[in-house]
Protein backbone atom coordinates (compact mmCIF):
# COMPACT_ATOMS: atom_id res chain seq x y z
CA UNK A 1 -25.85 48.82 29.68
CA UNK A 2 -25.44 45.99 32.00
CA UNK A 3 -27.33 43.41 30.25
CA UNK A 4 -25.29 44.59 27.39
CA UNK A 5 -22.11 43.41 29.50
CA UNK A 6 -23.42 40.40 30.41
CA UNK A 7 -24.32 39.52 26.53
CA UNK A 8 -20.49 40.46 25.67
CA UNK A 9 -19.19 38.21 28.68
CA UNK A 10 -21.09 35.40 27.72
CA UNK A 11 -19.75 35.66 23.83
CA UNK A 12 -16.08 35.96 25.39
CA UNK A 13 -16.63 32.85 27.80
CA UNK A 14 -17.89 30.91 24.43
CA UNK A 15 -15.34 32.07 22.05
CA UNK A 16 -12.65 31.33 24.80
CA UNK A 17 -14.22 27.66 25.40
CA UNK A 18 -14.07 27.54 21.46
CA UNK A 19 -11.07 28.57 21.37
CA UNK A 20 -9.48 25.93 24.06
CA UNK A 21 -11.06 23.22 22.13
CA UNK A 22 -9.95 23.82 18.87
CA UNK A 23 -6.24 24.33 20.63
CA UNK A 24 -6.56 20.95 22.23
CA UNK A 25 -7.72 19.13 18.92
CA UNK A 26 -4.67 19.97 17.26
CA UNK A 27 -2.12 18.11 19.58
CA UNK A 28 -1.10 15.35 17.57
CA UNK A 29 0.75 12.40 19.55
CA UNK A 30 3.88 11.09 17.04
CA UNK A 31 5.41 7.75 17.86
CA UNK A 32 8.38 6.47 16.27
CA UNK A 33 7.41 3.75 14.21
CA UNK A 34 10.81 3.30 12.92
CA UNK A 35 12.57 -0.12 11.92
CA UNK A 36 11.38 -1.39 14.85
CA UNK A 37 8.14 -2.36 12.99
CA UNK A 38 10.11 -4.64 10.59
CA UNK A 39 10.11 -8.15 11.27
CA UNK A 40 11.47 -11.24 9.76
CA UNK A 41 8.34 -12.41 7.35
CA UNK A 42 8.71 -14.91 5.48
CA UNK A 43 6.47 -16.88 2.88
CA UNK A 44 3.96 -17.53 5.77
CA UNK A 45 2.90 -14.04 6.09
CA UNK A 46 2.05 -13.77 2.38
CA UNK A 47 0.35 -16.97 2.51
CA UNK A 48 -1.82 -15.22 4.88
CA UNK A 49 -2.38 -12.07 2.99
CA UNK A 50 -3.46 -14.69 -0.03
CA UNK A 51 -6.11 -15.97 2.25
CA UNK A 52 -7.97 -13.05 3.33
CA UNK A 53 -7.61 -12.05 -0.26
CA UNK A 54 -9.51 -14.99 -1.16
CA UNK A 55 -12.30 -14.62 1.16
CA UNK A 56 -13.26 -11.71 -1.13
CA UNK A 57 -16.40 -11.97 -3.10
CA UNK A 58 -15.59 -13.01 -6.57
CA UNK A 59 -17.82 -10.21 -8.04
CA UNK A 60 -17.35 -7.95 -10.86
CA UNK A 61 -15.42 -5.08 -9.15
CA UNK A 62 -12.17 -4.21 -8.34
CA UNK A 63 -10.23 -3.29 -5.23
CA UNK A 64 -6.86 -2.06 -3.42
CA UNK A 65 -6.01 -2.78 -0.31
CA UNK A 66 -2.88 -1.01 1.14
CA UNK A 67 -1.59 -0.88 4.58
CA UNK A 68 2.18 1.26 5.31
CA UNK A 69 4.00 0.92 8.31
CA UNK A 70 7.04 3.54 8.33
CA UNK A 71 7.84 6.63 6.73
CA UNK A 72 8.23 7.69 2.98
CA UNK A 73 6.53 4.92 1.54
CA UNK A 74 4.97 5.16 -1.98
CA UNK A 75 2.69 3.36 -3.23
CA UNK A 76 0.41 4.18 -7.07
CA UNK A 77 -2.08 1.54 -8.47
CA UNK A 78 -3.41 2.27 -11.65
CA UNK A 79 -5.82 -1.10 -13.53
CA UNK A 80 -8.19 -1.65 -16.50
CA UNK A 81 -9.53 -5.01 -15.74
CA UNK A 82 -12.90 -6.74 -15.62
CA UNK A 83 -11.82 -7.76 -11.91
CA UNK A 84 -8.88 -6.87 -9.93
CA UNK A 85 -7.55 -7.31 -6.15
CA UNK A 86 -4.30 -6.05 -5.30
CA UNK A 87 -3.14 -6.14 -1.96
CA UNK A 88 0.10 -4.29 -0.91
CA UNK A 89 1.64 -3.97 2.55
CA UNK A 90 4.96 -2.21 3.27
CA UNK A 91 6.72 -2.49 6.37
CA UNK A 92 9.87 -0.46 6.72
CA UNK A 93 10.84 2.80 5.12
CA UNK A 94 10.95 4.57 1.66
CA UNK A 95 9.51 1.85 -0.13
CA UNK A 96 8.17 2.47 -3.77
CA UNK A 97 5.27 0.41 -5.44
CA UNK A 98 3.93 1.50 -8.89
CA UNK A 99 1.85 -0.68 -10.57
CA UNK A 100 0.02 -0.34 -13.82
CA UNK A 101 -1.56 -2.91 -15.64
CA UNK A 102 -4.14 -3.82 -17.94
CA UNK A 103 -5.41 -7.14 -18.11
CA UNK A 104 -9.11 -9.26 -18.00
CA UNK A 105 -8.21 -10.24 -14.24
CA UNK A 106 -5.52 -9.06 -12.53
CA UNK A 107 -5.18 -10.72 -8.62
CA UNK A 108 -1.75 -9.60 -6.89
CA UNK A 109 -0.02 -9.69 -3.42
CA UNK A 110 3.06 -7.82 -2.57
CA UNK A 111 5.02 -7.75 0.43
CA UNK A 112 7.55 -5.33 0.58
CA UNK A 113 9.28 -5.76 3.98
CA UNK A 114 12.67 -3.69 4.33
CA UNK A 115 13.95 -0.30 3.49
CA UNK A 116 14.69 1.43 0.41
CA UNK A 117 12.70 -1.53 -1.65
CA UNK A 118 11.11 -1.14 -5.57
CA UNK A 119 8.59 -2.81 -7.34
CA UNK A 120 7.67 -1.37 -10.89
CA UNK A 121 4.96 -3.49 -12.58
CA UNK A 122 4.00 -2.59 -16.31
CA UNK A 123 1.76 -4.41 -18.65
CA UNK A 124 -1.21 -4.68 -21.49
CA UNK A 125 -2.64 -7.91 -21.66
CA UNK A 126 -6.25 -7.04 -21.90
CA UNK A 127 -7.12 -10.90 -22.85
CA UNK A 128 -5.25 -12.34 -19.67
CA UNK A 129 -5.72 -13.10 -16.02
CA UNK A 130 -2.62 -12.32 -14.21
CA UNK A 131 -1.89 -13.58 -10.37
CA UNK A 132 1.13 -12.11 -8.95
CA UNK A 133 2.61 -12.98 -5.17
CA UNK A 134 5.82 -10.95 -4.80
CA UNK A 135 7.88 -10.60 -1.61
CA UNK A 136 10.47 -8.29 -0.97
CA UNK A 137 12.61 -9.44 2.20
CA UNK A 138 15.22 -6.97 2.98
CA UNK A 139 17.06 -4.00 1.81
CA UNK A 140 17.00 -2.24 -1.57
CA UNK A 141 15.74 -5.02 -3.68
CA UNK A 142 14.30 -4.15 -7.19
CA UNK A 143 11.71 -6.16 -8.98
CA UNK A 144 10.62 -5.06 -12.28
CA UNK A 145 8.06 -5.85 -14.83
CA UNK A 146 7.65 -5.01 -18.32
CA UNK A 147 4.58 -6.73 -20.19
CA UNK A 148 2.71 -9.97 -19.64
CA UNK A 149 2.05 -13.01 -21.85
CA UNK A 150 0.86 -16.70 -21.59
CA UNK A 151 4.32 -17.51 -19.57
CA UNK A 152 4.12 -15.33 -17.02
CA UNK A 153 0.27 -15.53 -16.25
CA UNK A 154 1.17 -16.51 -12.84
CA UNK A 155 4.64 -15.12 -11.30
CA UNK A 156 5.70 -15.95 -7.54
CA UNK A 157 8.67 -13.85 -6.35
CA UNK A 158 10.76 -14.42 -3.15
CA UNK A 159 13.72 -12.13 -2.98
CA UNK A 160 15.35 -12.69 0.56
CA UNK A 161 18.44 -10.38 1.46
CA UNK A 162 20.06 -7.12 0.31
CA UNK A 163 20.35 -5.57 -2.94
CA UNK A 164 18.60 -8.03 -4.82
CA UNK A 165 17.23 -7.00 -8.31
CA UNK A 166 14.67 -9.13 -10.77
CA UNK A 167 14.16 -7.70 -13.98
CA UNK A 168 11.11 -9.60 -16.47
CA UNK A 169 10.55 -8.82 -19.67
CA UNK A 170 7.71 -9.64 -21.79
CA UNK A 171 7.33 -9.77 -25.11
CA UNK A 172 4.19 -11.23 -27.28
C-alpha cells in the first residue's frame, strides 16, 4: 500500500508540474501596435523595398513577401507566371491588398502606409512582364487595376494624402 501512495504522489506532482507549464505557456503579452507604428514614408522607403527585392536570385520561382504592422489588415496574392516577386508591406490598420494576375513575369512592390487603404490588382497577360511600384500614403486611398497591356507594362504609383482613388483600365 505505501509504495502504491508514493507511485500516485509522484503522478500528482508530474501532472501538477504539467499542468503549471502548460498554464504559463498560454500567457500571451499584447502590445498596442496602434497608429503609432505609422510613419511618414515616402518614395525612399520603397526605393528600399526595390533593392532588397533585387538582391533576389533571378531564378525560375516565384515568391511573396508580406510583412503587417496593425490590426485588420488583408492581404490575398494569387499568380500564374514563369517568375514572380511581390513584396507587400502594410503599416497602419484595415488595409486590403488583393492581387491576381497572370502574366510571363510579374515583379511588384506595394506600400500601403495609412488606414482604411485598397489596392485591387486584376489581370491576364500571360505574354507580358509586368513591374509594379505602388505607394499608398495616407488614409482611404483606392488604387485599382483591371487588365494589363504593352502601356502599362511598367506602372509607378504615388498617392500622397486622404481619399485618393486611381482607377486603370486595360483593354487589348
Amino acid at each position: 500500500m505505501g509504495v502504491h501512495h508514493i507511485k500516485i504522489k509522484y503522478i500528482l506532482i508530474a501532472l501538477l508540474f504539467v499542468g503549471f507549464n502548460t498554464l504559463y505557456a498560454q500567457i500571451e503579452v499584447v502590445e498596442d501596435v496602434g497608429a503609432s507604428l505609422v510613419s511618414d514614408v515616402g518614395l525612399e522607403n520603397l526605393q528600399s523595398v526595390s533593392q532588397v527585392q533585387s538582391n533576389v536570385p533571378q531564378a525560375a520561382s516565384n515568391a511573396v513577401y508580406i510583412q503587417q504592422i496593425g490590426s485588420n489588415n488583408n492581404s490575398a496574392v494569387q499568380t500564374q507566371t514563369d517568375y514572380s516577386t511581390i513584396s507587400l508591406v502594410q503599416n497602419g490598420n484595415a488595409n486590403n491588398a488583393d492581387i491576381n494576375v497572370a502574366a510571363k513575369t510579374f515583379s511588384t512592390n506595394v506600400l500601403q502606409n495609412g488606414n482604411n487603404n485598397f489596392l485591387l490588382e486584376y489581370g491576364n497577360a500571360p505574354s507580358l512582364n509586368l513591374e509594379r511600384n505602388i505607394i499608398q500614403n495616407g488614409n482611404e486611398q483606392n488604387v485599382v487595376i483591371f487588365g494589363s497591356n504593352t502601356l502599362t507594362e511598367k506602372i509607378q504609383l504615388n498617392l500622397q494624402g486622404n481619399a485618393k482613388s486611381i482607377t486603370i483600365r486595360n483593354f487589348n
